[in-house]
PDB file of N, CA and C in Angstrom:
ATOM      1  N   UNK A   1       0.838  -1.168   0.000  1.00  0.00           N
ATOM      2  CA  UNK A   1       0.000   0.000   0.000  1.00  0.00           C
ATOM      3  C   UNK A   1       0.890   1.241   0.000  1.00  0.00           C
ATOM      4  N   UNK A   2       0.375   2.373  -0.761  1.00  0.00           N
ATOM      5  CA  UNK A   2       1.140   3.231  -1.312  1.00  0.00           C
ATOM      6  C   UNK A   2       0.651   4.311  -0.023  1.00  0.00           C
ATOM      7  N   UNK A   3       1.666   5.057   0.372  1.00  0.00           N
ATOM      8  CA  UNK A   3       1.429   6.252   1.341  1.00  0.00           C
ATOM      9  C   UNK A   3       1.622   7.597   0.720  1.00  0.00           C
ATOM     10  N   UNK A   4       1.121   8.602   1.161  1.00  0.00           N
ATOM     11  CA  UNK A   4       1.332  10.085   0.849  1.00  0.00           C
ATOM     12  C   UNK A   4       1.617  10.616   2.125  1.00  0.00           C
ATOM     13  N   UNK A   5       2.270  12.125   2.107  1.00  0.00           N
ATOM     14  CA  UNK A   5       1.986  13.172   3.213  1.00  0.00           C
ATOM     15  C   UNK A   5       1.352  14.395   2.989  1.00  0.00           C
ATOM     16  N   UNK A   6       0.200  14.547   3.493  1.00  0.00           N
ATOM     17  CA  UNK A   6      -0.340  15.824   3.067  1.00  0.00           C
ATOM     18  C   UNK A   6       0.476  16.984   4.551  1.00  0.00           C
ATOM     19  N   UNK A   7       0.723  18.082   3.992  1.00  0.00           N
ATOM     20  CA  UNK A   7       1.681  18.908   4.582  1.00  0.00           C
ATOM     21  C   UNK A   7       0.938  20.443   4.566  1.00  0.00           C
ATOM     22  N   UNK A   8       0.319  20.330   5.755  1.00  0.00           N
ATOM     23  CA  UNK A   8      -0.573  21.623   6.251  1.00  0.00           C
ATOM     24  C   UNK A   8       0.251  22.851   7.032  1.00  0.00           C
ATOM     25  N   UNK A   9       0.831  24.040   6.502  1.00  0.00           N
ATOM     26  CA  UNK A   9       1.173  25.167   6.823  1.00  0.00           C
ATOM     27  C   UNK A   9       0.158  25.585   7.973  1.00  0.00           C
ATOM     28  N   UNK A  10       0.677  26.063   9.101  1.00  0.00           N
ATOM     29  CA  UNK A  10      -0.488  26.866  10.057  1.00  0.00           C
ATOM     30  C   UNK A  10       0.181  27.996  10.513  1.00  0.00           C
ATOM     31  N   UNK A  11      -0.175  29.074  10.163  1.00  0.00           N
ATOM     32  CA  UNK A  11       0.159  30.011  10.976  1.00  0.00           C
ATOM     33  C   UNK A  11      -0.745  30.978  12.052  1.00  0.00           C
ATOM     34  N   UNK A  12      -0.079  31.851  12.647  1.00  0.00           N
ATOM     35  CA  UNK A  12      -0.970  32.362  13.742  1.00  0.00           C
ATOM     36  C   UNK A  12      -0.619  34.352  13.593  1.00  0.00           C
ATOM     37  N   UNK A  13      -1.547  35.022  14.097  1.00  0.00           N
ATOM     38  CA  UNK A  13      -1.093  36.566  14.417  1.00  0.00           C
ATOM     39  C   UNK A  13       0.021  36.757  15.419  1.00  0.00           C
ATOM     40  N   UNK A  14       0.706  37.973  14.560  1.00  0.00           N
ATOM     41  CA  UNK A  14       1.712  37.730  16.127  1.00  0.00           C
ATOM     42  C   UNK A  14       1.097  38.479  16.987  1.00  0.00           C
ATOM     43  N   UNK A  15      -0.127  38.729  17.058  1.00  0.00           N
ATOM     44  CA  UNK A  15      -0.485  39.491  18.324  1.00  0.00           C
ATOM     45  C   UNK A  15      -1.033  38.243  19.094  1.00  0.00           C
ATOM     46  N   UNK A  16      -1.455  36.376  18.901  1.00  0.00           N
ATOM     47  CA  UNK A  16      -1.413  35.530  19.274  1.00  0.00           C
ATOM     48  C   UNK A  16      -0.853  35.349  20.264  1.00  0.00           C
ATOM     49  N   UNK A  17      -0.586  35.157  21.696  1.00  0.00           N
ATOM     50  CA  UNK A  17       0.259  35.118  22.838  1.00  0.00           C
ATOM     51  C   UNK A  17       0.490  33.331  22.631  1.00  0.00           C
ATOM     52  N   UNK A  18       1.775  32.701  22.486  1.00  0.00           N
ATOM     53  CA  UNK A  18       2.154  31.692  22.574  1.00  0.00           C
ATOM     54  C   UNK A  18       3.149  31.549  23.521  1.00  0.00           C
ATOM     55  N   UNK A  19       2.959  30.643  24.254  1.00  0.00           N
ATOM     56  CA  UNK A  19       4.028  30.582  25.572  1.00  0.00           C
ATOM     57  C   UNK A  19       4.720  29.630  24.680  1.00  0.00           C
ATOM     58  N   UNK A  20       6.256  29.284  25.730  1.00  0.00           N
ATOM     59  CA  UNK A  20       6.828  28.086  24.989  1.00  0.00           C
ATOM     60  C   UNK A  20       6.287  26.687  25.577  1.00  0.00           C
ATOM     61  N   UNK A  21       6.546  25.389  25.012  1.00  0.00           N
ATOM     62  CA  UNK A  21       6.141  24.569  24.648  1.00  0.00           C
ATOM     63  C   UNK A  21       4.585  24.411  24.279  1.00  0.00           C
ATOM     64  N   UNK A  22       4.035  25.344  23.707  1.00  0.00           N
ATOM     65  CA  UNK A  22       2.975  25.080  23.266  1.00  0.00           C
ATOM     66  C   UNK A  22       2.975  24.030  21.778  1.00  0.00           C
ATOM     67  N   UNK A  23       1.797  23.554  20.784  1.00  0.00           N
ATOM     68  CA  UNK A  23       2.073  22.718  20.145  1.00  0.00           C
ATOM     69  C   UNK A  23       1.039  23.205  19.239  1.00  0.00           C
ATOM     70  N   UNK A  24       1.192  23.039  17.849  1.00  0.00           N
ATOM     71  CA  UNK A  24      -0.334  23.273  17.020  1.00  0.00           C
ATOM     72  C   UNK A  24      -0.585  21.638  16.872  1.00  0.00           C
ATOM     73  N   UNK A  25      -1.939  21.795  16.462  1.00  0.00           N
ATOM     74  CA  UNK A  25      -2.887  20.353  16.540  1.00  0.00           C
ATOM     75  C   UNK A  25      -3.896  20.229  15.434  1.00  0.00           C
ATOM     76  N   UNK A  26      -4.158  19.015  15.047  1.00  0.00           N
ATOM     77  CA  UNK A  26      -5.533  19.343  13.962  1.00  0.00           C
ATOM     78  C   UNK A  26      -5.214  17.797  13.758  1.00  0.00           C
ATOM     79  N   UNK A  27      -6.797  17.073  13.658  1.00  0.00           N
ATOM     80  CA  UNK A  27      -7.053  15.578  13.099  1.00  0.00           C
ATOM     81  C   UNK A  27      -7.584  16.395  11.485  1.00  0.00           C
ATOM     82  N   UNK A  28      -7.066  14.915  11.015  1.00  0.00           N
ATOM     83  CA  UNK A  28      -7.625  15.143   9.688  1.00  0.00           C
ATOM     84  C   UNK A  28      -8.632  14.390   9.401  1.00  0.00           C
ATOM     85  N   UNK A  29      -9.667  15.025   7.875  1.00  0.00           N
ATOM     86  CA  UNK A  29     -10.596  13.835   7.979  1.00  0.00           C
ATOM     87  C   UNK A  29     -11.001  14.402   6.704  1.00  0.00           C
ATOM     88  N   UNK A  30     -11.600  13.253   5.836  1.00  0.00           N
ATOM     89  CA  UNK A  30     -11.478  13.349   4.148  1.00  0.00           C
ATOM     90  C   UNK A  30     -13.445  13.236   4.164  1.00  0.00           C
ATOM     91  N   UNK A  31     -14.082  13.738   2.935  1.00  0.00           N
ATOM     92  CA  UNK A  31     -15.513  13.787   2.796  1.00  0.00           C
ATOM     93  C   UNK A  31     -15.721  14.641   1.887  1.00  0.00           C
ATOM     94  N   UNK A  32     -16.663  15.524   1.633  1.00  0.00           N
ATOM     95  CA  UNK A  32     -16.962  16.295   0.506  1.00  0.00           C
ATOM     96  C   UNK A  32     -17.036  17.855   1.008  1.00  0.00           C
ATOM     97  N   UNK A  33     -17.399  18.051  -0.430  1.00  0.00           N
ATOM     98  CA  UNK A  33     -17.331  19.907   0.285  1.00  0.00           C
ATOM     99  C   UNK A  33     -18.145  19.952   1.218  1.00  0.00           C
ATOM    100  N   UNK A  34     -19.560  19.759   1.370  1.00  0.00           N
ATOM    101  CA  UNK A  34     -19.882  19.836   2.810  1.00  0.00           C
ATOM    102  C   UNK A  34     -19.951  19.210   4.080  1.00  0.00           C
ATOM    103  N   UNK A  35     -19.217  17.947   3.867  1.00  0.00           N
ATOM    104  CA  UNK A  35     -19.093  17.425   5.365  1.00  0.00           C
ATOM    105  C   UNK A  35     -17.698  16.647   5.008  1.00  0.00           C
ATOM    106  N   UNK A  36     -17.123  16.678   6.720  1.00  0.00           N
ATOM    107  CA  UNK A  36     -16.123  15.235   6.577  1.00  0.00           C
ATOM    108  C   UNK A  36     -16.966  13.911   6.897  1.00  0.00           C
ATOM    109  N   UNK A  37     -16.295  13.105   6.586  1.00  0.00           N
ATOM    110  CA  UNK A  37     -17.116  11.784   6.931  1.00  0.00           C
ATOM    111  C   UNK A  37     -15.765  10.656   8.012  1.00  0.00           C
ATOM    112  N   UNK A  38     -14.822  10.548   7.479  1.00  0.00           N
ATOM    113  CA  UNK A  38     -14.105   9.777   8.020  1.00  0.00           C
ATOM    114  C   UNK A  38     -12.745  10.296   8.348  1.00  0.00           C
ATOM    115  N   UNK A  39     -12.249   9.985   9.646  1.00  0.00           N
ATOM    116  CA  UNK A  39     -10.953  10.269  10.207  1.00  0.00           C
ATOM    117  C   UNK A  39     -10.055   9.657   9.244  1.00  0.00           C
ATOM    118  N   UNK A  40      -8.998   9.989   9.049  1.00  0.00           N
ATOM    119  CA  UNK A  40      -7.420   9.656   9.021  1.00  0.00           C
ATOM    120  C   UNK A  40      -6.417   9.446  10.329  1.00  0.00           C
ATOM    121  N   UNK A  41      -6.173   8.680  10.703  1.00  0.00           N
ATOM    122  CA  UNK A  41      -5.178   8.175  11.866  1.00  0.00           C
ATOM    123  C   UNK A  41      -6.314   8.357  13.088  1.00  0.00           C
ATOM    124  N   UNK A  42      -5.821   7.938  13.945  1.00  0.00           N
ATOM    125  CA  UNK A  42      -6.115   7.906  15.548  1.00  0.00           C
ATOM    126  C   UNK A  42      -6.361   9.140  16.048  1.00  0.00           C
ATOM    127  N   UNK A  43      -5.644  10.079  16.332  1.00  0.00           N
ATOM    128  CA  UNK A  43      -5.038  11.167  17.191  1.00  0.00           C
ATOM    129  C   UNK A  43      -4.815  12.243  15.938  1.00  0.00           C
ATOM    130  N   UNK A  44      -4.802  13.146  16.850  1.00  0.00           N
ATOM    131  CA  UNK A  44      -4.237  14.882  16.906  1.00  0.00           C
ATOM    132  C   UNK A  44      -3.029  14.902  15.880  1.00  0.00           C
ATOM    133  N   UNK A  45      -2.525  15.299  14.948  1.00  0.00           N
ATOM    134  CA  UNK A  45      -1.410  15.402  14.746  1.00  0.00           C
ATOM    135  C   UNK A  45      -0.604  16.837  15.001  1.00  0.00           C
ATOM    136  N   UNK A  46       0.567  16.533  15.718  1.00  0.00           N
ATOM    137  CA  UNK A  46       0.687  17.547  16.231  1.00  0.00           C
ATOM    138  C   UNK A  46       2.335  18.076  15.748  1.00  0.00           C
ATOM    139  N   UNK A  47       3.096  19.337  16.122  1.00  0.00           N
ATOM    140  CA  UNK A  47       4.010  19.846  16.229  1.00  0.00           C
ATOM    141  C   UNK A  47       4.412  20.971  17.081  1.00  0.00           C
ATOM    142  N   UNK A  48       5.243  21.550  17.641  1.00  0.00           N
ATOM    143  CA  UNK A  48       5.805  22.583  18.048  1.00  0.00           C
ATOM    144  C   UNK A  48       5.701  23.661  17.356  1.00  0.00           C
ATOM    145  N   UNK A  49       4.745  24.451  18.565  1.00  0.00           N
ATOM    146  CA  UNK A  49       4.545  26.084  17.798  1.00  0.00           C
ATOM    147  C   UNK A  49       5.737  26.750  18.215  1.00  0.00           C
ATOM    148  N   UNK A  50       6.885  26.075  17.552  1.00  0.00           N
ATOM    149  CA  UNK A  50       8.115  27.648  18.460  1.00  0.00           C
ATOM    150  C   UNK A  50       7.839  28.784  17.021  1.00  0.00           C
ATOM    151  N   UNK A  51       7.469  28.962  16.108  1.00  0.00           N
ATOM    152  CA  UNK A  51       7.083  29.964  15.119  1.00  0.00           C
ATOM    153  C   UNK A  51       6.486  29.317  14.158  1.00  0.00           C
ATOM    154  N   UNK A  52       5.517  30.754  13.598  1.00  0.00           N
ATOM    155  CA  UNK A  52       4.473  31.201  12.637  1.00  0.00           C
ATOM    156  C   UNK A  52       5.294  31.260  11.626  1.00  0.00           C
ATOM    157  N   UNK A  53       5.245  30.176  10.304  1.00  0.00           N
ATOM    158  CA  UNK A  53       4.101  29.292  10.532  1.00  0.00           C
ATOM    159  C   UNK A  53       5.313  27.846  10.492  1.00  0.00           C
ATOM    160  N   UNK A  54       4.196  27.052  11.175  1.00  0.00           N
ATOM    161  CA  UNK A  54       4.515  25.893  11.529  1.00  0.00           C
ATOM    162  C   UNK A  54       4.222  24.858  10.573  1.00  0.00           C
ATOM    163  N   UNK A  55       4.712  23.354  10.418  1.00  0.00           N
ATOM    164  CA  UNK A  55       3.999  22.883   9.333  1.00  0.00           C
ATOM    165  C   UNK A  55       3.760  21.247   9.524  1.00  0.00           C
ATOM    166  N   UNK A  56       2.462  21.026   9.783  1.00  0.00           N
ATOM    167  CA  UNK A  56       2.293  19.329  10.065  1.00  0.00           C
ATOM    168  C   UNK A  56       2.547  18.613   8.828  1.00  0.00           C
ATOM    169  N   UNK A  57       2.975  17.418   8.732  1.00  0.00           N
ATOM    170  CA  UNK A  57       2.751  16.491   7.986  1.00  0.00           C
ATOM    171  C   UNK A  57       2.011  15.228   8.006  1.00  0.00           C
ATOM    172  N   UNK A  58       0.964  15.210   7.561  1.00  0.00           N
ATOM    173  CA  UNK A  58       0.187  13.556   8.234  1.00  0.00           C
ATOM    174  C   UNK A  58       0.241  12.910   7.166  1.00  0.00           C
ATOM    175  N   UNK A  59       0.747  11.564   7.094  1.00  0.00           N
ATOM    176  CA  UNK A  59       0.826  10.689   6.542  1.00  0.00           C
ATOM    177  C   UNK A  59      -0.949   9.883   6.138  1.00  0.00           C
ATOM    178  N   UNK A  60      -0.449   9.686   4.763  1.00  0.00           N
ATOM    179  CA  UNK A  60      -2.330   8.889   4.107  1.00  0.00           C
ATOM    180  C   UNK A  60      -2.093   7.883   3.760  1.00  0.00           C
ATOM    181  N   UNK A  61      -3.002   7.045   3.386  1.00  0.00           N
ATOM    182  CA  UNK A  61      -3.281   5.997   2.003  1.00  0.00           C
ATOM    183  C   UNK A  61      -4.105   6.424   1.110  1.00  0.00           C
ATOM    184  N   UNK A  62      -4.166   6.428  -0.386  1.00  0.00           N
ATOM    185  CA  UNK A  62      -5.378   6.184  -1.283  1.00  0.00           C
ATOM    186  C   UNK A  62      -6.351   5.642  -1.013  1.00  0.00           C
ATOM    187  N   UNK A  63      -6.179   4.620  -0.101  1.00  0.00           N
ATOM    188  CA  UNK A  63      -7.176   4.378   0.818  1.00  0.00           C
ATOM    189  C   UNK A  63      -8.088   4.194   1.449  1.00  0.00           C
ATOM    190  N   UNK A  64      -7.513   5.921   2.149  1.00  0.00           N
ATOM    191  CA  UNK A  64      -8.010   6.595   3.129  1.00  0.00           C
ATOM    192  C   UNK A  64      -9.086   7.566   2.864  1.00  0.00           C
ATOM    193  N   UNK A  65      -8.973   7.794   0.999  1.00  0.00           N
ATOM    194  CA  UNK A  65      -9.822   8.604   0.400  1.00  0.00           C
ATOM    195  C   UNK A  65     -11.125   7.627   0.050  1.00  0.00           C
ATOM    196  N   UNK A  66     -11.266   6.656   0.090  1.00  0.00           N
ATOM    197  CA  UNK A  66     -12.536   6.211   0.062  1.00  0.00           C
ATOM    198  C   UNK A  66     -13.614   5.827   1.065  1.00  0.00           C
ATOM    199  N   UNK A  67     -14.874   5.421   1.008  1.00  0.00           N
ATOM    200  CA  UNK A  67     -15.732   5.739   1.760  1.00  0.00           C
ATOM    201  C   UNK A  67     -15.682   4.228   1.950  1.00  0.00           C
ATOM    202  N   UNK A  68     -16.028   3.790   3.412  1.00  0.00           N
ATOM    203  CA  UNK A  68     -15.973   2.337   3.761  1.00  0.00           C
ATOM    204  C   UNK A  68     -16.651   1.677   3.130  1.00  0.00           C
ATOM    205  N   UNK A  69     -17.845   1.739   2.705  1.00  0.00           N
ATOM    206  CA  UNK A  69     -18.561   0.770   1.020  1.00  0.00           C
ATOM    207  C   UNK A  69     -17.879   0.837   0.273  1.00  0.00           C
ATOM    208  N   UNK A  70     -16.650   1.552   0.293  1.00  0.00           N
ATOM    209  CA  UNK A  70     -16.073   1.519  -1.288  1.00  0.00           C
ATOM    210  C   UNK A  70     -16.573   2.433  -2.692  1.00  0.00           C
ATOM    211  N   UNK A  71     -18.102   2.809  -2.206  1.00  0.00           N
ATOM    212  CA  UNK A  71     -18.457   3.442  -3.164  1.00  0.00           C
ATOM    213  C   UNK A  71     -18.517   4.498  -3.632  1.00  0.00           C
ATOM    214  N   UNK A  72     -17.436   5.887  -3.201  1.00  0.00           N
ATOM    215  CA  UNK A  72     -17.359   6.729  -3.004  1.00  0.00           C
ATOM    216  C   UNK A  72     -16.029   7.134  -2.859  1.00  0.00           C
ATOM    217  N   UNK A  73     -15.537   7.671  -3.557  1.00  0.00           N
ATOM    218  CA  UNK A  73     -14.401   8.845  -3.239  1.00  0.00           C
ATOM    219  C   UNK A  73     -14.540  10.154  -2.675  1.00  0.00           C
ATOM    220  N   UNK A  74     -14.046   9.900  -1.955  1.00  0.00           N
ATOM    221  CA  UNK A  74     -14.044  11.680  -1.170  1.00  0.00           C
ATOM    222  C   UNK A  74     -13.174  12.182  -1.627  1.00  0.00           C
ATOM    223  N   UNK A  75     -13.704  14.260  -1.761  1.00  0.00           N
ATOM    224  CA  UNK A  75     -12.641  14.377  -2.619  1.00  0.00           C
ATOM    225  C   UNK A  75     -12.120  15.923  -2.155  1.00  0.00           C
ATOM    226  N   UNK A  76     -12.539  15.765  -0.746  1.00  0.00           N
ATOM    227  CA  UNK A  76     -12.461  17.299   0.266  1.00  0.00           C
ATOM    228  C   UNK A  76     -11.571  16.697   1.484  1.00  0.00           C
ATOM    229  N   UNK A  77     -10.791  17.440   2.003  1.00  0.00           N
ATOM    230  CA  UNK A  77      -9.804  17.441   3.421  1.00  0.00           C
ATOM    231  C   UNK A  77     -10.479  17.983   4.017  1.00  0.00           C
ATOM    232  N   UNK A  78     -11.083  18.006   5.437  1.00  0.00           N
ATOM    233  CA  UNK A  78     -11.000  18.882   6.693  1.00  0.00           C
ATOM    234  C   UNK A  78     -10.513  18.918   7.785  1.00  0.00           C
ATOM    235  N   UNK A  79     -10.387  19.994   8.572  1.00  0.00           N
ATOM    236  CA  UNK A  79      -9.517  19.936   9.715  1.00  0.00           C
ATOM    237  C   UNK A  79     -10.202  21.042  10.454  1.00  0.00           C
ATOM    238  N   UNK A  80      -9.758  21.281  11.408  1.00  0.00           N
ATOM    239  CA  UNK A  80     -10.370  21.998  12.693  1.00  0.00           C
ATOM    240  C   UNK A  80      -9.028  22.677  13.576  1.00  0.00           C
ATOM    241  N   UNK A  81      -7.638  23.162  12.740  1.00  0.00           N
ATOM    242  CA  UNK A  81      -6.060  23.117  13.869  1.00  0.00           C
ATOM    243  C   UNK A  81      -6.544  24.043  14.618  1.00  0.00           C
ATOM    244  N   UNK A  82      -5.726  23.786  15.985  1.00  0.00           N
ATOM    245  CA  UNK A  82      -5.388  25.073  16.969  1.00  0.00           C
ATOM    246  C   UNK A  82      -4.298  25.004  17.837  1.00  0.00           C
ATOM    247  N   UNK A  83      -3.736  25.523  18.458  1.00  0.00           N
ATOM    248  CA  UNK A  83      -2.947  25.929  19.469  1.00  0.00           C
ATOM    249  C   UNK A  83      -3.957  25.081  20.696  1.00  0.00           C
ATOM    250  N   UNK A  84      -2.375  24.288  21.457  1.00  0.00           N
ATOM    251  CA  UNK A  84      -2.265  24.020  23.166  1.00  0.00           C
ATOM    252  C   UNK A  84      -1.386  24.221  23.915  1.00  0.00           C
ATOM    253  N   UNK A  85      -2.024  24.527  24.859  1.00  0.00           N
ATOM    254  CA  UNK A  85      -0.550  24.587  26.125  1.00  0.00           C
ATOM    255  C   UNK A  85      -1.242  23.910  26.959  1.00  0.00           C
ATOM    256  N   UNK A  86      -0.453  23.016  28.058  1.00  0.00           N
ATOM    257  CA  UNK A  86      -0.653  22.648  29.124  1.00  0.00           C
ATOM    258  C   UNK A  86      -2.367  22.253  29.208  1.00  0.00           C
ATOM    259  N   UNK A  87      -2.624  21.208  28.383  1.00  0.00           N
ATOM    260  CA  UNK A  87      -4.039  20.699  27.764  1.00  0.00           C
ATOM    261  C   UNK A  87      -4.884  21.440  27.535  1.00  0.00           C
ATOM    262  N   UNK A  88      -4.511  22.761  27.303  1.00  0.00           N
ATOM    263  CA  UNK A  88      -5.669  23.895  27.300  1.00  0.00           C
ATOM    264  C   UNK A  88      -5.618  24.429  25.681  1.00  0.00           C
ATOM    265  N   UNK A  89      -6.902  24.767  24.871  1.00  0.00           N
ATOM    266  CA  UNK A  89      -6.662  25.405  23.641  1.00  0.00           C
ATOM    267  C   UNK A  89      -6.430  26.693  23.812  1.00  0.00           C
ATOM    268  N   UNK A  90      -5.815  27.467  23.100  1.00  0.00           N
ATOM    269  CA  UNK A  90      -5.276  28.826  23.188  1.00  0.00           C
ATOM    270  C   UNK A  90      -6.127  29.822  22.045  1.00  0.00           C
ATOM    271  N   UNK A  91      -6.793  28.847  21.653  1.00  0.00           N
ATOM    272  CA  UNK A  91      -7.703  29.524  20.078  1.00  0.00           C
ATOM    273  C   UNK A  91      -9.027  28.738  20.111  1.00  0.00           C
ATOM    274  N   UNK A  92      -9.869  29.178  19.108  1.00  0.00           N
ATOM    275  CA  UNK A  92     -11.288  28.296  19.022  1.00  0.00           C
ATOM    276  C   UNK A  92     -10.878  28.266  17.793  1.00  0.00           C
ATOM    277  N   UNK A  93     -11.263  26.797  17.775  1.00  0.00           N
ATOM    278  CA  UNK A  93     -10.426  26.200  16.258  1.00  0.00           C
ATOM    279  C   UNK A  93     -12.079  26.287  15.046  1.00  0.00           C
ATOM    280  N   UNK A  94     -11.714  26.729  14.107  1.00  0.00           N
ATOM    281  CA  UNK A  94     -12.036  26.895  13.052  1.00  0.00           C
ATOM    282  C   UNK A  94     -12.254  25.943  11.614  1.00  0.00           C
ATOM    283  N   UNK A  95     -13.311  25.375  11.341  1.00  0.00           N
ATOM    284  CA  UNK A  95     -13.293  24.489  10.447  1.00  0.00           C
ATOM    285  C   UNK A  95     -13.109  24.689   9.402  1.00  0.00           C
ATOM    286  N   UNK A  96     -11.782  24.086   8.779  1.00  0.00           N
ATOM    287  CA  UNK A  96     -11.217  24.265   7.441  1.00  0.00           C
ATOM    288  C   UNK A  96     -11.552  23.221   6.328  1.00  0.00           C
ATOM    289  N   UNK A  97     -11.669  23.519   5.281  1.00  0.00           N
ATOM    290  CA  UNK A  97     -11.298  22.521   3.788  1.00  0.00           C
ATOM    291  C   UNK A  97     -11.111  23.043   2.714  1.00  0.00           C
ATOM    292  N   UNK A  98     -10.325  21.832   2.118  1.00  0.00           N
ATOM    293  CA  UNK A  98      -9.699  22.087   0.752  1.00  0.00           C
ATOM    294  C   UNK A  98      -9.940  20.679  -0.276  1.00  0.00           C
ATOM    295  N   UNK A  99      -9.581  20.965  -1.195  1.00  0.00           N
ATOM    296  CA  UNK A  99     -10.479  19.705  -2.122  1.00  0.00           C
ATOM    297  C   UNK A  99      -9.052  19.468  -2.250  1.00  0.00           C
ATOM    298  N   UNK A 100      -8.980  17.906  -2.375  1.00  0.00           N
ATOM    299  CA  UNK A 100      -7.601  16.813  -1.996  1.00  0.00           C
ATOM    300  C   UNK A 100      -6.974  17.665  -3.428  1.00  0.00           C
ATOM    301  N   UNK A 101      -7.502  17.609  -4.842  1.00  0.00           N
ATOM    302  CA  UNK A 101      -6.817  18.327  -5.735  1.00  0.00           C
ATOM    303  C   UNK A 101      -6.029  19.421  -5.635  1.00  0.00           C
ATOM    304  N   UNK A 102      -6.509  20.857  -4.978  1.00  0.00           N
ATOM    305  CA  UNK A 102      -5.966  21.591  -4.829  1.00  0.00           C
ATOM    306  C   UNK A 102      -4.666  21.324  -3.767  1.00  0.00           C
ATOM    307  N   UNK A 103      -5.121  20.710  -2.933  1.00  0.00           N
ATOM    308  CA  UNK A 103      -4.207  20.515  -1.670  1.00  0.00           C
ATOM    309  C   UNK A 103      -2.817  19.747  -2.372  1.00  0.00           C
ATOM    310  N   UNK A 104      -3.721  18.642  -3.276  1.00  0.00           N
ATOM    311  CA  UNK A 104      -2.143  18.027  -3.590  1.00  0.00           C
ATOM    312  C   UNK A 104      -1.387  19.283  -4.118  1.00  0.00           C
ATOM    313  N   UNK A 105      -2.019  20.184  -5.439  1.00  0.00           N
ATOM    314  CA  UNK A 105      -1.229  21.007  -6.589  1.00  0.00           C
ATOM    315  C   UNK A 105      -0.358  21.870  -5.471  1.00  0.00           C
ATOM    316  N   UNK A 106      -1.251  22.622  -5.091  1.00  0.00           N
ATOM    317  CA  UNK A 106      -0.822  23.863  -4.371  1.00  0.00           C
ATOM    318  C   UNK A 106      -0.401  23.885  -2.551  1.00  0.00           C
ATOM    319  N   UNK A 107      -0.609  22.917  -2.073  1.00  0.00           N
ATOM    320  CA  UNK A 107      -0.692  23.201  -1.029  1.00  0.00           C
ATOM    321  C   UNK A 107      -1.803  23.439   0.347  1.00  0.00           C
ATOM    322  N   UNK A 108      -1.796  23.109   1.310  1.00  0.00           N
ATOM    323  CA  UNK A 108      -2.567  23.778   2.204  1.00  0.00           C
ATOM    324  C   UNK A 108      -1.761  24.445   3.293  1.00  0.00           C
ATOM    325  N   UNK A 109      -2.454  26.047   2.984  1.00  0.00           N
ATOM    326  CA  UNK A 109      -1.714  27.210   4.240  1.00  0.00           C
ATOM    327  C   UNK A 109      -2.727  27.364   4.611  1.00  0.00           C
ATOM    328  N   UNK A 110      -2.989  27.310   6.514  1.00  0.00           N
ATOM    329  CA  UNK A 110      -4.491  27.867   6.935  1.00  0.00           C
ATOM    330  C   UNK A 110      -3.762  28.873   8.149  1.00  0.00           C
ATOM    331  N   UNK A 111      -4.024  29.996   8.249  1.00  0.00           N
ATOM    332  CA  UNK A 111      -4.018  30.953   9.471  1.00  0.00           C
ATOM    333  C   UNK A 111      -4.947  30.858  10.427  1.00  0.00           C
ATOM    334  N   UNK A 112      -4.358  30.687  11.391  1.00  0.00           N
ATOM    335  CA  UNK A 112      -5.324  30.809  13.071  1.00  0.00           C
ATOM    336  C   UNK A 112      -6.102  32.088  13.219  1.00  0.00           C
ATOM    337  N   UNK A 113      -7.309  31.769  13.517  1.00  0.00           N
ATOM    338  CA  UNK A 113      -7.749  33.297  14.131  1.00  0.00           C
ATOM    339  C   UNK A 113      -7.746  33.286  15.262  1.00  0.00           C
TER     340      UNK A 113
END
C-alpha cells in the first residue's frame, strides 16, 4: 500500500500570545465539500509552535480517500487546527477545507484566528 503526506502550513497573528512549549494540533478527515465523513489516523497530529508558521505532515493511504462501502471517493480534506498549552486550547479552532486536488497542486496554508 502506497502512502502520501499531506503537509498543512499553520500560521498564527503575532499578536497571538504563545508561551513556549505550546504545540499546534488538527485531526484530519477526508468527505466532501460539505461534510467530513471519516478520520485519518487515531489522534491529533501535532508539532511545536516555536514559530508562525509551523507545518504538520500527516501521513495517508489512497485508501483513506474512500468511503468504507467503497463506493465513493471523497474528494475534500477537513480539519479543525489550533494551538495548546498545558491541555488547554489557546484559540477556538475553526473548520477548514480544501479539495484533496488543490491541496495536492498547491498546497494547504491555513491561518489561526
Amino acid at each position: 500500500m502506497s502512502s502520501e503526506t499531506l503537509k498543512i502550513e499553520i500560521s498564527w497573528p503575532a499578536s497571538m500570545a504563545v508561551p513556549a512549549g505550546a504545540t499546534v494540533n488538527a485531526q484530519l478527515w477526508v468527505g466532501n465539500a460539505s461534510a467530513g465523513y471519516s478520520m485519518i489516523g487515531e489522534l491529533d497530529a501535532s508539532a511545536d509552535a516555536v514559530s508562525s508558521p509551523t507545518t504538520l505532515e500527516i501521513p495517508y493511504s489512497p485508501d483513506d480517500l474512500q468511503s468504507s462501502d467503497g463506493d465513493t471517493t471523497w474528494d475534500h480534506f477537513h480539519t479543525s487546527p489550533y494551538l495548546a498549552h498545558d491541555g488547554k486550547r489557546l484559540n477556538i479552532s475553526y473548520s477548514e477545507k480544501i479539495s484533496i486536488a488543490d491541496a495536492k497542486a498547491n498546497g494547504w496554508k491555513i491561518t489561526l484566528r
